[in-house]
C-alpha atoms as a PDB file:
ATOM      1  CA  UNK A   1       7.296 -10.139   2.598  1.00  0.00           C
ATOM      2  CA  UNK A   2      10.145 -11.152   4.961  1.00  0.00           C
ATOM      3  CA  UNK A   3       8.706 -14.442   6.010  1.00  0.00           C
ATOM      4  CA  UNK A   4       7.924 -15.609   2.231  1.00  0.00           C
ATOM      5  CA  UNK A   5      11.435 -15.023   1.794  1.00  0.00           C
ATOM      6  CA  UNK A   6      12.699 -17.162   4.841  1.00  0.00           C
ATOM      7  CA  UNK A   7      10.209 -19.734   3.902  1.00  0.00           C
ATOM      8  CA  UNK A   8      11.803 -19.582  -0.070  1.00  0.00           C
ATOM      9  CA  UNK A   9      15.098 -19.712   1.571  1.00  0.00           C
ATOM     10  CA  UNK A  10      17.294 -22.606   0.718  1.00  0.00           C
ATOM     11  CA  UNK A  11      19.451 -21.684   3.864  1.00  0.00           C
ATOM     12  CA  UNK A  12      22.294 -20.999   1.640  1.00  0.00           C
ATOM     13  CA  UNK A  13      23.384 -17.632   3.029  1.00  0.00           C
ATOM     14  CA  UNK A  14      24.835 -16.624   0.150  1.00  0.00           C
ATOM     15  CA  UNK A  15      21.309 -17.090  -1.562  1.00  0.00           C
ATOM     16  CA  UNK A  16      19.342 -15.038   1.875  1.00  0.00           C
ATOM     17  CA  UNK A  17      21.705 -11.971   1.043  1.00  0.00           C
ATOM     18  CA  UNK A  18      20.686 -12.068  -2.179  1.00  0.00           C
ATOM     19  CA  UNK A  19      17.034 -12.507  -1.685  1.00  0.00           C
ATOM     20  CA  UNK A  20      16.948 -10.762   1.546  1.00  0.00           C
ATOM     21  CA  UNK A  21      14.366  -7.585   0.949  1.00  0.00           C
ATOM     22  CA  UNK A  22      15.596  -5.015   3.466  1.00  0.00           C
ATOM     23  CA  UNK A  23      19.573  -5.453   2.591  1.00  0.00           C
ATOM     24  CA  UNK A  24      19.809  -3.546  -0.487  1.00  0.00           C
ATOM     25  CA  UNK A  25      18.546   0.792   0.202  1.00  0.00           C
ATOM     26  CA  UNK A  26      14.199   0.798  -0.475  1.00  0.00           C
ATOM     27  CA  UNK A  27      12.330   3.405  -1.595  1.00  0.00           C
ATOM     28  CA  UNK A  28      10.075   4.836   0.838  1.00  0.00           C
ATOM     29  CA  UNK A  29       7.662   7.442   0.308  1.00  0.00           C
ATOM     30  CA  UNK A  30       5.436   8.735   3.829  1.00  0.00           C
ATOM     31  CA  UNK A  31       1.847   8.359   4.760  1.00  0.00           C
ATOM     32  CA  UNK A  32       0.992  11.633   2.901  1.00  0.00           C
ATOM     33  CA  UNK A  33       2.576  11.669  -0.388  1.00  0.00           C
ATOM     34  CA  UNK A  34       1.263   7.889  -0.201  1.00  0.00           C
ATOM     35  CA  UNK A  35      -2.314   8.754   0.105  1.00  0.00           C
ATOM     36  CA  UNK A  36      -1.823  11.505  -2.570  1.00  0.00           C
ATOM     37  CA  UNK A  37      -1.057   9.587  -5.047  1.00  0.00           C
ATOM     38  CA  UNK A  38      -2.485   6.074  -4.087  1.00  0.00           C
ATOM     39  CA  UNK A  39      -5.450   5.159  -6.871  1.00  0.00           C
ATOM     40  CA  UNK A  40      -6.877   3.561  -3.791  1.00  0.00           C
ATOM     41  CA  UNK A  41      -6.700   6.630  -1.873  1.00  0.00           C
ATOM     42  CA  UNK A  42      -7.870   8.327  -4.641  1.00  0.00           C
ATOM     43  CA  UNK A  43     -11.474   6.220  -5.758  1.00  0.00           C
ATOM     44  CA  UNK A  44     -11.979   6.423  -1.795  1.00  0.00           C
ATOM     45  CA  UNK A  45     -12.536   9.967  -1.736  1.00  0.00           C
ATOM     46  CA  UNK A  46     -14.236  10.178  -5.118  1.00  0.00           C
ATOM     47  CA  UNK A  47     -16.819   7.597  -3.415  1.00  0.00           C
ATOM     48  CA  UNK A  48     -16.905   9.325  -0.252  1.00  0.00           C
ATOM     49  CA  UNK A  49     -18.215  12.104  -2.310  1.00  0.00           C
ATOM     50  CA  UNK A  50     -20.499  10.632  -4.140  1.00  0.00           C
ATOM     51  CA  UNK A  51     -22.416   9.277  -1.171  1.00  0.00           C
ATOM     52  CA  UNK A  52     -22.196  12.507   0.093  1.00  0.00           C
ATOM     53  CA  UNK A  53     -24.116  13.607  -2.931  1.00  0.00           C
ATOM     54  CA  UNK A  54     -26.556  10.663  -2.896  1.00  0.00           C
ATOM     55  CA  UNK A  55     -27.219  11.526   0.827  1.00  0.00           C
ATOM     56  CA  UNK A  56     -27.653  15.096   0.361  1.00  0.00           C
ATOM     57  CA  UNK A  57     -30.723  14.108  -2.479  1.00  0.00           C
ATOM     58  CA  UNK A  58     -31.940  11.368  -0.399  1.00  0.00           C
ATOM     59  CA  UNK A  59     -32.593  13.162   2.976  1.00  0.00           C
ATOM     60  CA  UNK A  60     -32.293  16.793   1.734  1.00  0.00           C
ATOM     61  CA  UNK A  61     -28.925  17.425   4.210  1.00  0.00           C
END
């Protein structure tokens, strides 16, 4: 993200304030709260179960 914005930049640094991504406060949420409620995070362990199930028929484990 921060080098798209210095490539957009005009130079102006009245416009890199205003475009600038880490001046203003972020939200920030950690690693576990993340992966809680991530859709990726979530279709990853639905599909790590269901290969788990398919391998369980497959080779009786």
């Amino acid at each position: 993200m921060s080098t798209v914005v210095d490539v957009a930049s005009s130079g102006d640094e009245d416009d890199e304030k205003r475009r600038d991504p880490f001046a203003e406060s972020a939200i920030e949420i950690d690693d576990e709260t993340l992966r809680r409620v991530s859709p990726a995070a979530w279709a990853g362990r639905v599909t790590d179960r269901i290969d788990d199930i398919g391998r369980r028929l497959i080779y009786g484990r």
